[in-house]
Protein backbone atom coordinates (compact mmCIF):
# COMPACT_ATOMS: atom_id res chain seq x y z
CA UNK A 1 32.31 9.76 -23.63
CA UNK A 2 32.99 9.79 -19.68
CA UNK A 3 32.16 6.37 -18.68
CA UNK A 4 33.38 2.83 -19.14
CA UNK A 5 31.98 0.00 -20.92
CA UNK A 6 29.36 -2.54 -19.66
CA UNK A 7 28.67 -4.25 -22.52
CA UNK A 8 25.20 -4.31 -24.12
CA UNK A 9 23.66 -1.58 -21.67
CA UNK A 10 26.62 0.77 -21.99
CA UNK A 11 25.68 3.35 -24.67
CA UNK A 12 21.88 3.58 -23.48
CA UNK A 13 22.89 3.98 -19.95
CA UNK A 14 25.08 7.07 -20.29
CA UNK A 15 22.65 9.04 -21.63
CA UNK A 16 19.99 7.72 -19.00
CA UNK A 17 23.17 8.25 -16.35
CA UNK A 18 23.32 11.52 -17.58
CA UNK A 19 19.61 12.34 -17.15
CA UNK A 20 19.78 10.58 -13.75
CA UNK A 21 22.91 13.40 -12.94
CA UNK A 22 21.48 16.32 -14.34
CA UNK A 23 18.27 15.98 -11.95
CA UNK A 24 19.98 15.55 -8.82
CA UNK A 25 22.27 18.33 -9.88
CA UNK A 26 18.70 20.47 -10.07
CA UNK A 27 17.28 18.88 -7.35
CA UNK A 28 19.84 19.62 -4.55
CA UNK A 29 19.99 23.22 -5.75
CA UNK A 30 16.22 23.54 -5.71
CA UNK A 31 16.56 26.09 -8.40
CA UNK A 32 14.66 24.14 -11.59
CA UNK A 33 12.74 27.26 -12.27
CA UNK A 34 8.73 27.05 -12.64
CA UNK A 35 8.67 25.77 -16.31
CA UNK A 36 5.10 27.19 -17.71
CA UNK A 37 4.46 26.27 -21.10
CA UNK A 38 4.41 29.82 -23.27
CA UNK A 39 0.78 30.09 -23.72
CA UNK A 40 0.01 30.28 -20.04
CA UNK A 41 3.24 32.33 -19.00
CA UNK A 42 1.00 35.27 -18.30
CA UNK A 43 -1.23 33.61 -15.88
CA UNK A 44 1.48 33.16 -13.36
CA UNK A 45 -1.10 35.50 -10.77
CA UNK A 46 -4.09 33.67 -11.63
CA UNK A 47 -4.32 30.05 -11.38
CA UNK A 48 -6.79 29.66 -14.36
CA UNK A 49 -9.10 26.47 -14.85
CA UNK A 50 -7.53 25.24 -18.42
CA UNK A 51 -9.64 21.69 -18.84
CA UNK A 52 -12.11 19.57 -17.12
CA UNK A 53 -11.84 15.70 -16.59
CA UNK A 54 -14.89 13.91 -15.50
CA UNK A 55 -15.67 15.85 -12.24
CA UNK A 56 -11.93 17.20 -11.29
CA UNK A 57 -10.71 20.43 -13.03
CA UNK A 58 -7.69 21.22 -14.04
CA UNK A 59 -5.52 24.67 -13.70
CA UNK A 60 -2.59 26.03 -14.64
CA UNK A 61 -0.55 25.36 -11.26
CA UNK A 62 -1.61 21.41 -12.37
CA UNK A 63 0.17 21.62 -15.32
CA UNK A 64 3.35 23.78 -14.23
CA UNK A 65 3.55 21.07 -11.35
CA UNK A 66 3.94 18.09 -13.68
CA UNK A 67 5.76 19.89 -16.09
CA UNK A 68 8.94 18.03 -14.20
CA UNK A 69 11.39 20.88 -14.99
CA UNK A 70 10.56 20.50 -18.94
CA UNK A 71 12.29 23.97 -19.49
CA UNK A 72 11.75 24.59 -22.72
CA UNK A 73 7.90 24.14 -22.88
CA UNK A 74 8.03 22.86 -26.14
CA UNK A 75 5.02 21.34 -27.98
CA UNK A 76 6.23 17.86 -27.12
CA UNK A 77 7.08 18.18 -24.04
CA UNK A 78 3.38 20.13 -22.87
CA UNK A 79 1.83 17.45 -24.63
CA UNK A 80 3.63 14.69 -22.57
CA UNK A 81 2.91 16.77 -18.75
CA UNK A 82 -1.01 17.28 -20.24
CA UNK A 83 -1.13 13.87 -21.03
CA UNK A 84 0.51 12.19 -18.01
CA UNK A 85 -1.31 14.92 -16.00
CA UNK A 86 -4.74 13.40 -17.43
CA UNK A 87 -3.20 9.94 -17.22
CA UNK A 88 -2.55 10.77 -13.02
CA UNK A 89 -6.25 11.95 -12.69
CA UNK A 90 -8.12 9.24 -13.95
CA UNK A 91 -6.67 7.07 -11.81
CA UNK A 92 -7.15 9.16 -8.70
CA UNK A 93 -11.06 9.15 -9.93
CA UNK A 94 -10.72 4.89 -10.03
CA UNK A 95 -8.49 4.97 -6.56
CA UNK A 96 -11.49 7.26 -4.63
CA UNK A 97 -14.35 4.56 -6.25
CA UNK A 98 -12.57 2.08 -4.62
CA UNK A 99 -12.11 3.96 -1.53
CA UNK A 100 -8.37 3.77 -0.98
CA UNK A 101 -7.31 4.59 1.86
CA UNK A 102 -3.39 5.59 2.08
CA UNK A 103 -0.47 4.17 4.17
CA UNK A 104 -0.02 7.36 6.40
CA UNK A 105 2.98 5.69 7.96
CA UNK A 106 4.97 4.75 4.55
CA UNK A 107 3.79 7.93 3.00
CA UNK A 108 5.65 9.76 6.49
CA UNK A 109 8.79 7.47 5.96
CA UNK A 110 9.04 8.11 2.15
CA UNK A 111 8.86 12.30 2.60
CA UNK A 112 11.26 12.22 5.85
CA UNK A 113 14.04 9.94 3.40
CA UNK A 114 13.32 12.55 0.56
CA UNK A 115 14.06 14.96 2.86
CA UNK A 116 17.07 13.78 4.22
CA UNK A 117 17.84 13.03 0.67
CA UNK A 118 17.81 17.00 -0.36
CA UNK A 119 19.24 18.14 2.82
CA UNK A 120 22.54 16.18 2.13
CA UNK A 121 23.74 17.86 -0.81
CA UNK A 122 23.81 21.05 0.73
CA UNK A 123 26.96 22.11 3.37
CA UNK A 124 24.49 22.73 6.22
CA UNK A 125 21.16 23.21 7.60
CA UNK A 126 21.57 27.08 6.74
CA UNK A 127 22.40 26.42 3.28
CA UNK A 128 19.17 24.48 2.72
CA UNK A 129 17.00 26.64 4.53
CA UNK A 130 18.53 29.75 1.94
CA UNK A 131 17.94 27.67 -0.73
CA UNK A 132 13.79 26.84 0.23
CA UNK A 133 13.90 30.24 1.07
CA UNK A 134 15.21 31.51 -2.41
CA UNK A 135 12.39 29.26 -3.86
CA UNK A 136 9.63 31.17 -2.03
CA UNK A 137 8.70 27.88 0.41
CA UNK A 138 9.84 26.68 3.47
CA UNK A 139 10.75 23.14 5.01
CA UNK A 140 7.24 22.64 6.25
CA UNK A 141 5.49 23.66 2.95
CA UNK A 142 8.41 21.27 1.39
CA UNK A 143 6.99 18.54 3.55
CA UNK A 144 3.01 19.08 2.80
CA UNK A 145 4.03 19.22 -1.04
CA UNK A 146 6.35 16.01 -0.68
CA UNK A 147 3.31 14.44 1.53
CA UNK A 148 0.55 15.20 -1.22
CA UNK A 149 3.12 13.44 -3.79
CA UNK A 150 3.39 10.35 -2.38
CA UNK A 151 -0.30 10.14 -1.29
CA UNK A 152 -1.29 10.79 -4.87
CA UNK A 153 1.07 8.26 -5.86
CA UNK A 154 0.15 5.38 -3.41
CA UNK A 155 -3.89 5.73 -4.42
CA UNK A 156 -2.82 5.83 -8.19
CA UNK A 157 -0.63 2.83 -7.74
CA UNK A 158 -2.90 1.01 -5.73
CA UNK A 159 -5.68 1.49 -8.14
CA UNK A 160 -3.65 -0.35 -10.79
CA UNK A 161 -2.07 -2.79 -7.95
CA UNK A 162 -5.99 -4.02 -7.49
CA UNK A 163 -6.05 -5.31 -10.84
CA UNK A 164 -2.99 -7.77 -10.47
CA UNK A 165 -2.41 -11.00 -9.56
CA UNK A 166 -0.31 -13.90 -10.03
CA UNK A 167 0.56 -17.66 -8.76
CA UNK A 168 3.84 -19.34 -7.81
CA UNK A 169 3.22 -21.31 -10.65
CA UNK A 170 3.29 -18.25 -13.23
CA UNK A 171 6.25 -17.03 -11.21
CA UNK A 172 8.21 -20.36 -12.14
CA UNK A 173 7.32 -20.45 -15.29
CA UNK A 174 8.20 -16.88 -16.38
CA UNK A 175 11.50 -17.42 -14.93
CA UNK A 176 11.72 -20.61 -17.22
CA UNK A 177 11.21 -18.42 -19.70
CA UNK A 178 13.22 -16.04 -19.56
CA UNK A 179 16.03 -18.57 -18.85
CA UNK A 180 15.33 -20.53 -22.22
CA UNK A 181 15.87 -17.21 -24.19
CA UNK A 182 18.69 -16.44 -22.60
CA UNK A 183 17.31 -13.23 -20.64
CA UNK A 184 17.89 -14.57 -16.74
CA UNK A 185 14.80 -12.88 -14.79
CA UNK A 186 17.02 -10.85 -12.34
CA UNK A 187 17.52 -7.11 -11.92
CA UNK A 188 20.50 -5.35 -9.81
CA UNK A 189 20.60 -2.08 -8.51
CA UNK A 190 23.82 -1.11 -8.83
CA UNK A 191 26.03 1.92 -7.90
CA UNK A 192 29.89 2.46 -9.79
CA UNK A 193 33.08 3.79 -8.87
CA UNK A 194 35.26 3.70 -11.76
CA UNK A 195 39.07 5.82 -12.91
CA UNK A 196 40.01 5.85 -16.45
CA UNK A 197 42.45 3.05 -17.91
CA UNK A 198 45.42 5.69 -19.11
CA UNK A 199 47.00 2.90 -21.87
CA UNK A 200 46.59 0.15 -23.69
CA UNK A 201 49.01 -2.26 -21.84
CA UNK A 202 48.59 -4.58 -18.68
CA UNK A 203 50.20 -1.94 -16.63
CA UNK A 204 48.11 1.00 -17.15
CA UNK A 205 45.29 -1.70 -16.50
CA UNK A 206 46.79 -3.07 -13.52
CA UNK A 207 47.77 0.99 -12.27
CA UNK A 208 43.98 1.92 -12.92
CA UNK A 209 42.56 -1.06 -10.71
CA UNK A 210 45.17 -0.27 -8.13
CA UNK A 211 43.67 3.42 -8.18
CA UNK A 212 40.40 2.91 -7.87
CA UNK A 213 40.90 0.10 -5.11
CA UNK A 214 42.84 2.86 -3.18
CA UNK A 215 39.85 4.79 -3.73
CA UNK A 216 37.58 2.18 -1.78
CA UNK A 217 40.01 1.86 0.95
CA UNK A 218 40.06 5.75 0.98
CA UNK A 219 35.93 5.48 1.55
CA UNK A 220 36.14 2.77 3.92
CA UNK A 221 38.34 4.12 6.22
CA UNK A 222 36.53 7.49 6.47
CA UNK A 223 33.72 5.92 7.29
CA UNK A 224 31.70 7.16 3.91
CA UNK A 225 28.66 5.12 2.38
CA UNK A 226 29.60 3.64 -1.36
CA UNK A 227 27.13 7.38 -2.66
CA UNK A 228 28.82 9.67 -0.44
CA UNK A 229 32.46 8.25 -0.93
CA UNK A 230 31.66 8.39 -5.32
CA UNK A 231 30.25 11.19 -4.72
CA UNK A 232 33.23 13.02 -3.25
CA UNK A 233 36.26 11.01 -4.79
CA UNK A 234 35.08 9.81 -8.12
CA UNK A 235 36.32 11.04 -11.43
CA UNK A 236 33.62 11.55 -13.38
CA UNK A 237 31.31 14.04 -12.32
CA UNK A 238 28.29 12.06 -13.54
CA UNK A 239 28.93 9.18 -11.56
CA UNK A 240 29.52 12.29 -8.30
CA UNK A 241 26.35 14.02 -9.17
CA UNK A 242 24.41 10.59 -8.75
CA UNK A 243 26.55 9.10 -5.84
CA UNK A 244 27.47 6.16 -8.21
CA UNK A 245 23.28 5.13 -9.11
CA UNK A 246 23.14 3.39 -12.52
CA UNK A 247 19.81 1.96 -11.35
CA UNK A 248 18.26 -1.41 -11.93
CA UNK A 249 20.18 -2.83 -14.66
CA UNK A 250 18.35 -6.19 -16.29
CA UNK A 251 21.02 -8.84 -15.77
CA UNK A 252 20.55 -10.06 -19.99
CA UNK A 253 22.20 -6.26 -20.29
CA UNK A 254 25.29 -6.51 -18.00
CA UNK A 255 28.81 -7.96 -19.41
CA UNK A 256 28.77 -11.63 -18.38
CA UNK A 257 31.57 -10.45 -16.14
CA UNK A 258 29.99 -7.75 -14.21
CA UNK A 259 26.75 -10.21 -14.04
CA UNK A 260 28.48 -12.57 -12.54
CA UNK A 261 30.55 -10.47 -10.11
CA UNK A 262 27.03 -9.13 -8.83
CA UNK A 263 25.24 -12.18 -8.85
CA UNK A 264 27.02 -13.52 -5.56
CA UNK A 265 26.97 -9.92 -3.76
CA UNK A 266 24.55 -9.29 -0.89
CA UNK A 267 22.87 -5.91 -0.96
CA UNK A 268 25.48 -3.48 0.67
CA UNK A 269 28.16 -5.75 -0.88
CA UNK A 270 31.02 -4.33 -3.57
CA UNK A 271 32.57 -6.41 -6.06
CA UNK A 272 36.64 -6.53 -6.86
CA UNK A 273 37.91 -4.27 -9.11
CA UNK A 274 37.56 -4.94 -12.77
CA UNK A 275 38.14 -3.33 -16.16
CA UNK A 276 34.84 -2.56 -17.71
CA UNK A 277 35.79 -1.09 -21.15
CA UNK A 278 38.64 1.54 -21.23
CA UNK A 279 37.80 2.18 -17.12
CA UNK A 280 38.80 0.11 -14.32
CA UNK A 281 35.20 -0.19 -11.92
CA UNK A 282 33.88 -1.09 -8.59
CA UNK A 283 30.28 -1.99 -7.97
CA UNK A 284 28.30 -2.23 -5.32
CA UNK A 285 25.10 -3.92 -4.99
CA UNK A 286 21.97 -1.98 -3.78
CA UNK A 287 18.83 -4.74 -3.94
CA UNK A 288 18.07 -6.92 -6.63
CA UNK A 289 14.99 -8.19 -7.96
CA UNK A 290 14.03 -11.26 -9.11
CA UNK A 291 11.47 -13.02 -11.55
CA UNK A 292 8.93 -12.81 -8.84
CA UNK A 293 9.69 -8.88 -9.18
CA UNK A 294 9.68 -8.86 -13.08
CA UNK A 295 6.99 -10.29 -13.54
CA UNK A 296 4.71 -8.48 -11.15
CA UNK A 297 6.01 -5.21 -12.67
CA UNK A 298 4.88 -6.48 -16.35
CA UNK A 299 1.62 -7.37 -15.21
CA UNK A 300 1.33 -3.88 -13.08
CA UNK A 301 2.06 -2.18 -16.73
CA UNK A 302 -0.26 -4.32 -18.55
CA UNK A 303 -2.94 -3.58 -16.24
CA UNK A 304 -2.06 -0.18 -15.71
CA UNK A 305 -2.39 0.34 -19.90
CA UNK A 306 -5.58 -1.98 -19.70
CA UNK A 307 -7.24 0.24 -16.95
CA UNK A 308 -6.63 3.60 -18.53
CA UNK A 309 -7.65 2.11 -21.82
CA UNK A 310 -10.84 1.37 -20.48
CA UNK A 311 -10.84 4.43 -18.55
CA UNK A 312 -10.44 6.96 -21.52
CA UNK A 313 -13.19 5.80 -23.10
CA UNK A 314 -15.41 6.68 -21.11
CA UNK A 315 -14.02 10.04 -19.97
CA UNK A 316 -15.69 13.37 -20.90
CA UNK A 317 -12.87 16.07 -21.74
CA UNK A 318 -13.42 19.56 -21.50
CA UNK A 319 -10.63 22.13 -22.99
CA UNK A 320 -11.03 25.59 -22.54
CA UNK A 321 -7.76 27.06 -23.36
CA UNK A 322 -7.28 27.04 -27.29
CA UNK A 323 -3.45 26.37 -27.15
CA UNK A 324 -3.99 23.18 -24.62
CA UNK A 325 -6.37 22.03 -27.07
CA UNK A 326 -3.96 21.67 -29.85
CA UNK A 327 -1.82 19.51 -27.13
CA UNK A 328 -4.26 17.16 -26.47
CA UNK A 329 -2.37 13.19 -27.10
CA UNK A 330 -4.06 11.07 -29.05
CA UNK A 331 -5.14 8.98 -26.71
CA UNK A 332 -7.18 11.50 -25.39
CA UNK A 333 -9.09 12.73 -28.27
CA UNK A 334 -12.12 10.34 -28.06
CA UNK A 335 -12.73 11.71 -24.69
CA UNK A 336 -12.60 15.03 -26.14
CA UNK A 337 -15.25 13.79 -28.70
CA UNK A 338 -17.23 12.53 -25.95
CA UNK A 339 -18.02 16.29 -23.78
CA UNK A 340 -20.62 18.30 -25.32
CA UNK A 341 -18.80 21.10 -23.20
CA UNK A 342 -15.11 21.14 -24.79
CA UNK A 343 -15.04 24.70 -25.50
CA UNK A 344 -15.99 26.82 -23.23
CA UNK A 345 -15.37 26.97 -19.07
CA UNK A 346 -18.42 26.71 -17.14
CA UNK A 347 -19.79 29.78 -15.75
CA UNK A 348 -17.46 31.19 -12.87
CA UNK A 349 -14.60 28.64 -13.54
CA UNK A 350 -12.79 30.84 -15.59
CA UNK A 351 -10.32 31.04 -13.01
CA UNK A 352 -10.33 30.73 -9.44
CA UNK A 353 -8.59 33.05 -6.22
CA UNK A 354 -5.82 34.85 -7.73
CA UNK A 355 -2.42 34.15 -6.01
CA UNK A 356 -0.17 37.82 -6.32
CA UNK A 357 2.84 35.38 -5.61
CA UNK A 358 2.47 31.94 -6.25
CA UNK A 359 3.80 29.21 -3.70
CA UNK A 360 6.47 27.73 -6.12
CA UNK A 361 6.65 24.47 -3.71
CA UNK A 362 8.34 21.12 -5.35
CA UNK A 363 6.40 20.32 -8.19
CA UNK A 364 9.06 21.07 -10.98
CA UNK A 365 11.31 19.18 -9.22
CA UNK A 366 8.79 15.56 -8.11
CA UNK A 367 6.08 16.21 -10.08
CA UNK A 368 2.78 15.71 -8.28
C-alpha cells in the first residue's frame, strides 16, 4: 500500500489511482504496443473485414484501435473492445439519422489540450517527435487520429444527449434526495500531494504535515501548477505519474474531514495540510459538480442503456471471422440471430487494400 487513507473511497481508489498512473505512464511514452487479439495477429498487412453492423463494416484495424492497450488479448478483454466497438457504431448510425453535425471548434480545442497534454511529459520537442517517430506516425497524423476521436465521440454523445431532459424542479428534488439518505449530490475533482506519517506519535504527525507544507511552498515559489509540482516532488510515484488526479470523488465517499476541507475551496484552491490515514495530504480542488451535474449524468446513462437497448434489437450482425464469433457479448446475440448473412463475408469484402506497414496512429492509446 502507497497511499493514505480517505475513508470509505480509499481502498477502491488505489487500484483505480493505479490504473489512472499506469496509462499516463503508457501514454507519454507512446509505446503501448498495437494489442491484436491472437486470432487476427497474422493479418497485421491486411486490414480484413471481420463483421458487419447494419450498413458499416468492421475490420481488423477497428478492433486493434479500441482494443485500448488490452495487452494480453485475452477472451475477456476482446469480448469487451468487440462489444464496446459495436456499442460505438450503433450510435454513430443513430447520430448520422439525426444529422449531427459536430462542434469543429471544441473538437480543435479538445485535440490541441491533448496535445499539449502528451507533449509535456517528454524533455523537449525532439524527444516527442522521436517518440511519434518510433511509433511509425507523425504530429500531424497524431492530430487527424486525435481529431476523428473526438468527432466520433461528440456525434455518439450527442445522440444519447438528444434523449435527455430534465426541470429545475427534478434538479431540487434529486438533491433532496440524496440529502435525506445521507449521500450530498456533489462531486470534487480533486488532485493530492501527500508524504508518509513516519510514527505513531503527534510529532511524526506534526513533522509529516510540516513536510509536505514545505513541499507546497517549494511548488509555489517555482512557479509550478499543483500536477507539475506532484508530479516532480511527490513521494509516491503514483500520485507523480498522474500529477496528483484522483478524479471526481462523490462527496458521500470522502472522510467527513477531507469533504469538508473541499467543500469551501474554489476550483484552483488547495486545502491545509491534514493527516489522511498513515499520510499527511494536500488537496487541491479542480471543478466540482453538483446535483444539477449528477443527475444529468444518470439520466445520460439511463438513456444511453435505453437507446442501445432499443437499438440492438433491431440490428442485423454479420460475423465472418470464426474466433470473433465466439466473442460476441450477450447483448449482441439477438442481433446475430437476426442476419441471414452471419457467416460468410459478402463477395469482395474479404478484405480490403492491403497496408505492407500499417499506420500504428493513437488508437491503443484513446481508443477511437
Amino acid at each position: 500500500m502507497t497511499t493514505g487513507h480517505l475513508g470509505a473511497v480509499e481502498h477502491s481508489e488505489v487500484n483505480a489511482r493505479r490504473l489512472r498512473a499506469s496509462w499516463r505512464r503508457a501514454a507519454a511514452a507512446l509505446m503501448l504496443a498495437l494489442a491484436l487479439p491472437a486470432p487476427f495477429a497474422a493479418a497485421r498487412t491486411v486490414d480484413s473485414v471481420v463483421a458487419k453492423l447494419n450498413e458499416d463494416i468492421i475490420t481488423v484495424s477497428d478492433l486493434a484501435e479500441n482494443s485500448l492497450g488490452a495487452g494480453q488479448g485475452t477472451l475477456k478483454q476482446t469480448q469487451a473492445t468487440f462489444g464496446a466497438l459495436l456499442d460505438r457504431t450503433l450510435l454513430l448510425q443513430a447520430s448520422r439519422k439525426l444529422a449531427i453535425a459536430p462542434d469543429n471548434k471544441e473538437i480543435q480545442r479538445q485535440v490541441e489540450e491533448a496535445v499539449a497534454g502528451i507533449k509535456s511529459q517528454f524533455p523537449g520537442e525532439a524527444q516527442f517527435r522521436a517518440a511519434l517517430a518510433k511509433e511509425d506516425t507523425t504530429l500531424e497524423q497524431l492530430k487527424a487520429d486525435l481529431q476523428r476521436k473526438y468527432t466520433t465521440d461528440f456525434k455518439a454523445f450527442r445522440a444519447v444527449a438528444a434523449r435527455v431532459s430534465m426541470s429545475d424542479a427534478e434538479v431540487e428534488q434529486f438533491e433532496r434526495d440524496s440529502l435525506a439518505k445521507g449521500n450530498p449530490a456533489a462531486s470534487y475533482h480533486l488532485r493530492r500531494l501527500a508524504v508518509p506519517v513516519e510514527g505513531d506519535d503527534k510529532q511524526a504527525r506534526a513533522a509529516a504535515l510540516g513536510k509536505v507544507q514545505a513541499l507546497m511552498d517549494k511548488i509555489n515559489r517555482q512557479g509550478l501548477s499543483f500536477a507539475e509540482g506532484v508530479t516532480r516532488y511527490a513521494p509516491d510515484p503514483a500520485l507523480q505519474a498522474g500529477g496528483g488526479d484522483l478524479g471526481y470523488m462523490p462527496a458521500s465517499q470522502l472522510a467527513p474531514a477531507v469533504r469538508d476541507a473541499v467543500d469551501g475551496l474554489k476550483p484552483g484552491e488547495v486545502t491545509k495540510p491534514m493527516i489522511t490515514g498513515s499520510y499527511a495530504s494536500i488537496f487541491y480542488l479542480d471543478a466540482k459538480r453538483g446535483g444539477k451535474t449528477l443527475l444529468h449524468e444518470a439520466k445520460f446513462k439511463q438513456a444511453r442503456d435505453e437507446l442501445l437497448a432499443e437499438l440492438r434489437r433491431k440490428a442485423h450482425l454479420s460475423v465472418y471471422d470464426p474466433s470473433l464469433r465466439k466473442v460476441v457479448p450477450k447483448e449482441y446475440q439477438q442481433a446475430l440471430e437476426n442476419s441471414a448473412a452471419g457467416s460468410a463475408p459478402p463477395q469482395g469484402a474479404a478484405a480490403v487494400a492491403p497496408t505492407p506497414k500499417p499506420h500504428r496512429g493513437i488508437g491503443a492509446l484513446f481508443g477511437r
